[in-house]
C-alpha atoms as a PDB file:
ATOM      1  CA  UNK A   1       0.000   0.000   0.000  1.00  0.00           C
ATOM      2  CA  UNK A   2       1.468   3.450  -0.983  1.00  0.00           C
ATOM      3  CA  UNK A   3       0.412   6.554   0.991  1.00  0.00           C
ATOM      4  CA  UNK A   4       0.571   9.480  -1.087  1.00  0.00           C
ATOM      5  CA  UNK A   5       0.929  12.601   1.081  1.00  0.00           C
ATOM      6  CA  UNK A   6       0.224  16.112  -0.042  1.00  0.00           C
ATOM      7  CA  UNK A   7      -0.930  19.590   1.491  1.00  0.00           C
ATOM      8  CA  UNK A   8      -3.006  22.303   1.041  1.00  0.00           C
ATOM      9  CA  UNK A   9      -2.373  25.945   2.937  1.00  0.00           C
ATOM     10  CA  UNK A  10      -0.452  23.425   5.197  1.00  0.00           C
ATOM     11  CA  UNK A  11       3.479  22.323   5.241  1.00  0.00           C
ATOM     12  CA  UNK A  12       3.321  18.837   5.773  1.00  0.00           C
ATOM     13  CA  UNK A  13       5.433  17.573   8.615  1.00  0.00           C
ATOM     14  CA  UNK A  14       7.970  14.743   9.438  1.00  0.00           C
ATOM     15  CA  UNK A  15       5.017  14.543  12.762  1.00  0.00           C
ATOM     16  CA  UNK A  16       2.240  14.655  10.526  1.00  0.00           C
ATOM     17  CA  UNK A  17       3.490  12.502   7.831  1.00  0.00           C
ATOM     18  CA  UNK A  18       4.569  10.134  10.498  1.00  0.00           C
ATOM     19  CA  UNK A  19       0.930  10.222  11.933  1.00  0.00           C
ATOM     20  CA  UNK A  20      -1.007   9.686   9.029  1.00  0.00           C
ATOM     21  CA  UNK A  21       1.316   6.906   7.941  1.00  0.00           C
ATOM     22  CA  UNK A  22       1.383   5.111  11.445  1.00  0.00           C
ATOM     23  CA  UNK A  23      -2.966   5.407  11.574  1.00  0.00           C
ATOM     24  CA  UNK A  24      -3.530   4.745   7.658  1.00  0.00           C
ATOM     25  CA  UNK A  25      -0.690   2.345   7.887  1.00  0.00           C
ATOM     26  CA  UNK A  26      -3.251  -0.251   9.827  1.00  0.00           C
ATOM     27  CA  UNK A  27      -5.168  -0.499   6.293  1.00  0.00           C
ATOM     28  CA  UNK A  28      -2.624  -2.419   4.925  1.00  0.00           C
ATOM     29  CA  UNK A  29      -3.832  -5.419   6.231  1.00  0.00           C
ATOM     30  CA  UNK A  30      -6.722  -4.778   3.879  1.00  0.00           C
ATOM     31  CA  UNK A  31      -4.960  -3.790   0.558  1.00  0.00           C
ATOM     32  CA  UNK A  32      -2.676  -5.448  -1.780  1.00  0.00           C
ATOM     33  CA  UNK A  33       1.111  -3.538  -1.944  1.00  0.00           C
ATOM     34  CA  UNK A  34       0.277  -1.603  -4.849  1.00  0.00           C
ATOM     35  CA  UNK A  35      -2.751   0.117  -3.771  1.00  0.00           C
ATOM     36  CA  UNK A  36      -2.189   3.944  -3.515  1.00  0.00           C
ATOM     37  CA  UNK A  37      -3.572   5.503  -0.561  1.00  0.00           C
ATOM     38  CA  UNK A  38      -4.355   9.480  -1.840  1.00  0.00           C
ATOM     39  CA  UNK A  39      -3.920  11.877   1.564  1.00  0.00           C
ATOM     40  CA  UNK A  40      -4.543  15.468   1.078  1.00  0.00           C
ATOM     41  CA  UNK A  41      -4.110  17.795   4.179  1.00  0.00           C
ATOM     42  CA  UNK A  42      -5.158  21.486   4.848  1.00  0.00           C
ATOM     43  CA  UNK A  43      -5.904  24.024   6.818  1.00  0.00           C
ATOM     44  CA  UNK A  44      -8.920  26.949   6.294  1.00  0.00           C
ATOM     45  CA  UNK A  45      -9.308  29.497   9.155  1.00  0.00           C
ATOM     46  CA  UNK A  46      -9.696  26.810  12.910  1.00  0.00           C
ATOM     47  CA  UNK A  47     -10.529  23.961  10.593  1.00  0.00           C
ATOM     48  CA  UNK A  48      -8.315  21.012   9.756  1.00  0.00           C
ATOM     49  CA  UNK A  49      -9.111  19.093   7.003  1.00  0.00           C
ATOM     50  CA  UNK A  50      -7.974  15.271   6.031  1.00  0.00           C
ATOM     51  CA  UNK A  51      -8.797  13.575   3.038  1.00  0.00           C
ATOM     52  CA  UNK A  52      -8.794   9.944   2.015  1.00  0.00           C
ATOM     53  CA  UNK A  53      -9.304   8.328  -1.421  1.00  0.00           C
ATOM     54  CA  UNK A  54      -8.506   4.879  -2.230  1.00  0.00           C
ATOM     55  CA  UNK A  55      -9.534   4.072  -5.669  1.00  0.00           C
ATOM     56  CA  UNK A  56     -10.877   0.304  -5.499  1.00  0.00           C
ATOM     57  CA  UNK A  57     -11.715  -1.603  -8.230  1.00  0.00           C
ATOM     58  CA  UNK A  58     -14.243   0.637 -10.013  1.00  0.00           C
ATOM     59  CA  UNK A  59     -15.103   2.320  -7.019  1.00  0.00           C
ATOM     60  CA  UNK A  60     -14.032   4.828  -4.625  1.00  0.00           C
ATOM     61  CA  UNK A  61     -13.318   4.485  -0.578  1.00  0.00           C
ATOM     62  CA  UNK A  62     -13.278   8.114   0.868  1.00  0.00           C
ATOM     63  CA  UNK A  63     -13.927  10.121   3.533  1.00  0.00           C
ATOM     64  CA  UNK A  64     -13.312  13.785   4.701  1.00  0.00           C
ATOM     65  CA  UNK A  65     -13.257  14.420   8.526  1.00  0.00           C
ATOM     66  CA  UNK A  66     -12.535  18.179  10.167  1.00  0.00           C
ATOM     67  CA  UNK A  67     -11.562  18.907  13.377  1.00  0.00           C
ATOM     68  CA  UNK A  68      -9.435  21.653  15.016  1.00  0.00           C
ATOM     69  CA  UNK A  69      -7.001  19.630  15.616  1.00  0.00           C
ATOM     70  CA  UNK A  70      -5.151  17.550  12.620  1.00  0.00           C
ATOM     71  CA  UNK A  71      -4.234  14.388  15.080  1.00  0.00           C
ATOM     72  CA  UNK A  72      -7.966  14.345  15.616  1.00  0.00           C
ATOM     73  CA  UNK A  73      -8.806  14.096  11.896  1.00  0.00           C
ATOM     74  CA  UNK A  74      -6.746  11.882  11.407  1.00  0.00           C
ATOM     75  CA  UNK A  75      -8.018   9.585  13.703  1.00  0.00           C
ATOM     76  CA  UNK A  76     -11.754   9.948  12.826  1.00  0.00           C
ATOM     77  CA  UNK A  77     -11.128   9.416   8.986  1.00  0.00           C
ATOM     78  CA  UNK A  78      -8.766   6.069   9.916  1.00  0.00           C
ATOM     79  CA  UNK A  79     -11.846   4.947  11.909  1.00  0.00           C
ATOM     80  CA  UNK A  80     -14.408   5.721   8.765  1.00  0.00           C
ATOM     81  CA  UNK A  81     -12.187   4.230   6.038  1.00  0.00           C
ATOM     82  CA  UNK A  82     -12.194   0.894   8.515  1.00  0.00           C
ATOM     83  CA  UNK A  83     -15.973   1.164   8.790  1.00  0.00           C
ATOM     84  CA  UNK A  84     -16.426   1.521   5.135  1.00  0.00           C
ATOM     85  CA  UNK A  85     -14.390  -1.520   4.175  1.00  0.00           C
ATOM     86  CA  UNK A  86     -16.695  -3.745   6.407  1.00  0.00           C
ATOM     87  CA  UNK A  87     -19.889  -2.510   4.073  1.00  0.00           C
ATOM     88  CA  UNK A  88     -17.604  -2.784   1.131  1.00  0.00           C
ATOM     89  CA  UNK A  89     -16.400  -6.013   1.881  1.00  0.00           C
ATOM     90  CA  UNK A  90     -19.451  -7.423   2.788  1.00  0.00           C
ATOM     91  CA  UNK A  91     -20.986  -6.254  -0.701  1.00  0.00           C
ATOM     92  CA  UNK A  92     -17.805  -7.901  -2.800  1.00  0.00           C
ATOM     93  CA  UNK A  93     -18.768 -11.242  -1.150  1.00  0.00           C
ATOM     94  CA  UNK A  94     -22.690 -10.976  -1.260  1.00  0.00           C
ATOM     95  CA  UNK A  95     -22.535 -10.333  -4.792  1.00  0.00           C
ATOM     96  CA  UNK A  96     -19.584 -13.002  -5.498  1.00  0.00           C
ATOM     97  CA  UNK A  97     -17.323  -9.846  -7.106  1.00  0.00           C
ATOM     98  CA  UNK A  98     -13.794 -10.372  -7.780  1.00  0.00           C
ATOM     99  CA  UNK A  99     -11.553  -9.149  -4.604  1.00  0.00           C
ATOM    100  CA  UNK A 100      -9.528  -6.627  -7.146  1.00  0.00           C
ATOM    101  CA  UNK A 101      -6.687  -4.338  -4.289  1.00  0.00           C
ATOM    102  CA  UNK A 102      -8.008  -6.197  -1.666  1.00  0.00           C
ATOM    103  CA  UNK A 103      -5.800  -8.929   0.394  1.00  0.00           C
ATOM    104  CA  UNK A 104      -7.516 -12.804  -0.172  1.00  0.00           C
ATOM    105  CA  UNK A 105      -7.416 -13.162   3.204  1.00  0.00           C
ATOM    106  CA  UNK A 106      -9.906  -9.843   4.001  1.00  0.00           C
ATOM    107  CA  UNK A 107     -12.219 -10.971   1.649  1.00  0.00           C
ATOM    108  CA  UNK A 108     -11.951 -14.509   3.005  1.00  0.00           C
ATOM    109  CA  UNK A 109     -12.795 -13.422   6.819  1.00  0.00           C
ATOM    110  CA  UNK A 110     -15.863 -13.046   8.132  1.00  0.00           C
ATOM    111  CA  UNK A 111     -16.745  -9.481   9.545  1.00  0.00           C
ATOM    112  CA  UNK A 112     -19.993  -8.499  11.175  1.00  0.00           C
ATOM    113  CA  UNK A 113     -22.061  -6.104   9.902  1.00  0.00           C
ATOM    114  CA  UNK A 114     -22.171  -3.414  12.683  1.00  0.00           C
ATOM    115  CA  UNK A 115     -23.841  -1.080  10.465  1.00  0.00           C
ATOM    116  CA  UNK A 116     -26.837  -2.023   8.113  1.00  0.00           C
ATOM    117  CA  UNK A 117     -28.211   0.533   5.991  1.00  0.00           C
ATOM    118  CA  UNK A 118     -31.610   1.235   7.442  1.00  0.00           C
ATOM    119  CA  UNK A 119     -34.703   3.862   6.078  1.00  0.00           C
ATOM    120  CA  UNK A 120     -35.687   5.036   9.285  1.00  0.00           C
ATOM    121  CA  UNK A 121     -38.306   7.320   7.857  1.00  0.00           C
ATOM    122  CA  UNK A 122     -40.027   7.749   4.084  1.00  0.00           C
ATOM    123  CA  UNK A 123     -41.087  11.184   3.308  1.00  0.00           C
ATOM    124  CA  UNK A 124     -43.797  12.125   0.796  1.00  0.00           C
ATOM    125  CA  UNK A 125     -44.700  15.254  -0.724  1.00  0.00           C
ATOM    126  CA  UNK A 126     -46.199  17.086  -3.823  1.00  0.00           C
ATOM    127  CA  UNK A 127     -43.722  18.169  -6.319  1.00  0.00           C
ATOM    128  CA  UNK A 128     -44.805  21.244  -8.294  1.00  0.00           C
ATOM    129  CA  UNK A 129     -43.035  22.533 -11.562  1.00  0.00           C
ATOM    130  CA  UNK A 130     -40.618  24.851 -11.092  1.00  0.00           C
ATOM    131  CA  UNK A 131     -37.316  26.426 -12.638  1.00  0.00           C
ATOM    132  CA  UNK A 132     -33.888  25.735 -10.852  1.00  0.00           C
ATOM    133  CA  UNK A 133     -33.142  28.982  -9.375  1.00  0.00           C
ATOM    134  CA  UNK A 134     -37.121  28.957  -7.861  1.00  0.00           C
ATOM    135  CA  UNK A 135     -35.774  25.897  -6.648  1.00  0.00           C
ATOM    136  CA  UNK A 136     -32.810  27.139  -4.903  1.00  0.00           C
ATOM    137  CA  UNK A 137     -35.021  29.810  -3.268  1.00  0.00           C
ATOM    138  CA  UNK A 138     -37.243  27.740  -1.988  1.00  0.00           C
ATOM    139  CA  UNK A 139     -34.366  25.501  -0.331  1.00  0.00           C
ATOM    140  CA  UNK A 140     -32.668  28.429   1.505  1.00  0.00           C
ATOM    141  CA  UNK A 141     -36.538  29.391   2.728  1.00  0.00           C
ATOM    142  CA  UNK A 142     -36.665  26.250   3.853  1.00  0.00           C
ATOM    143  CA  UNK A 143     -33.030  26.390   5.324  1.00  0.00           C
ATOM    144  CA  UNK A 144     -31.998  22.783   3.645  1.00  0.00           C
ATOM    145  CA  UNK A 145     -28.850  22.032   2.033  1.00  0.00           C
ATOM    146  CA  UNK A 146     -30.727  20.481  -0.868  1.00  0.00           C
ATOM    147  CA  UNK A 147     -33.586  20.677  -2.463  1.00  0.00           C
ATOM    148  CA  UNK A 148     -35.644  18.066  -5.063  1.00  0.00           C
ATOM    149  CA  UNK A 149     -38.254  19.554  -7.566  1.00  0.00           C
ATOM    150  CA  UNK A 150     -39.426  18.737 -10.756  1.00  0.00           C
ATOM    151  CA  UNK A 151     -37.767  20.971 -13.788  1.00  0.00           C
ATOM    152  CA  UNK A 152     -40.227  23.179 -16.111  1.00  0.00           C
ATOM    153  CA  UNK A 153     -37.816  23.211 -18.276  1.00  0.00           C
ATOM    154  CA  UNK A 154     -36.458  19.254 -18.851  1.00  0.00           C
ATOM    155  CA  UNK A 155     -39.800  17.861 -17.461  1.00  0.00           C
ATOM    156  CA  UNK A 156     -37.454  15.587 -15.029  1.00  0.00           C
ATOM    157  CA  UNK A 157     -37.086  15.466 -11.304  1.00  0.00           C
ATOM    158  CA  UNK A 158     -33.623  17.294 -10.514  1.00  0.00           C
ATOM    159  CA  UNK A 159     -32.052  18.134  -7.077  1.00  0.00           C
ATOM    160  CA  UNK A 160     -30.431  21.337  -6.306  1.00  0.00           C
ATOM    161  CA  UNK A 161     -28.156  21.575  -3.731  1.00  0.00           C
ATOM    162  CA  UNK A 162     -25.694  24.124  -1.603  1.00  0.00           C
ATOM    163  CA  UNK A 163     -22.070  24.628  -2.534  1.00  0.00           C
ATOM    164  CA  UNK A 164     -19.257  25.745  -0.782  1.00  0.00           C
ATOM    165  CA  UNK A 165     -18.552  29.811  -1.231  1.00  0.00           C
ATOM    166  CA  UNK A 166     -22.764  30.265  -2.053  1.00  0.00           C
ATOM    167  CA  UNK A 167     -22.459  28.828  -5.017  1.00  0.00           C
ATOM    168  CA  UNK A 168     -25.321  25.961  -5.906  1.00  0.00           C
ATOM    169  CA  UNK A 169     -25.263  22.818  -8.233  1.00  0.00           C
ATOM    170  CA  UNK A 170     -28.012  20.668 -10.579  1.00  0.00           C
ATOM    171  CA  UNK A 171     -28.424  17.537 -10.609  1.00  0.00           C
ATOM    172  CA  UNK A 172     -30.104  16.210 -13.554  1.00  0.00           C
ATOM    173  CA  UNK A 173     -30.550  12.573 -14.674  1.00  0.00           C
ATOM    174  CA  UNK A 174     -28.976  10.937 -17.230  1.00  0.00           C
ATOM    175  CA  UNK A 175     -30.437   8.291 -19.284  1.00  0.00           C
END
């Protein structure tokens, strides 16, 4: 497994380097030796960042934790990652699926699920036709994050949703 360090608005450390390393390093029981392990770093203001992507076969493992505190971060994301590869894991072997950068011997053992993915709650509601940007005014009325409506203009259902710096996305499908 190959960590590949980097850093944004942040010098990256012999500590730090040595931290991440030493926490991510536990994965490697999980991945083959030539499975890259991408680590960006950074700092914005009181909050510090880590990011984790481990390309997979097809897929992608990540996750992004913050914290004011780097060590911290980089404790919750190794703790993520870990909890990740048990749903991950269990899906290669439920649906028979070639092991690809994983180790034989993690797909072999048996893990238990700690965390099933469960709807809790279904919500239903009347969508009305309306124009993205009447879309993205009615999510910040509503003070939501995102926002599902169905277009005027493509006749589809589409989400919009918040962006970092006020900026706001589409999503549209594609068929």
């Amino acid at each position: 497994m190959r960590i590949i360090i980097s850093g944004k608005n942040l010098d990256v450390t012999e500590g730090l380097k040595t931290a991440v390393e030493d926490k991510l390093g536990k994965l490697e029981r999980y991945f083959t030796p030539e499975t890259e392990v991408i680590v960006t770093l950074s700092v914005e203001k009181e909050r510090q960042k880590i990011e984790v992507t481990i390309p997979v076969k097809g897929n992608i493992i990540r996750s992004e934790q913050t914290s004011n505190d780097m060590y911290v971060s980089i404790d919750l994301v190794e703790e993520v990652i870990e909890r990740q590869l048990r749903k991950y894991k269990n899906k290669i072997v439920d649906k028979k699926q070639e092991g690809g950068n994983f180790q034989k011997a993690y797909i072999e053992k048996d893990y238990d699920e700690d965390e099933e993915v469960k709807i809790i709650r279904t919500k239903r509601f009347g969508i009305k036709p309306m124009y993205p940007e009447d879309a993205c005014v009615q999510m910040e009325l509503l003070g939501h994050n995102f926002f599902v409506f169905y277009n005027a203009e493509t006749e589809q259902v589409n989400v919009v949703y918040k962006r970092k710096g006020n900026t706001y996305g589409l999503i549209e499908p594609d068929f």
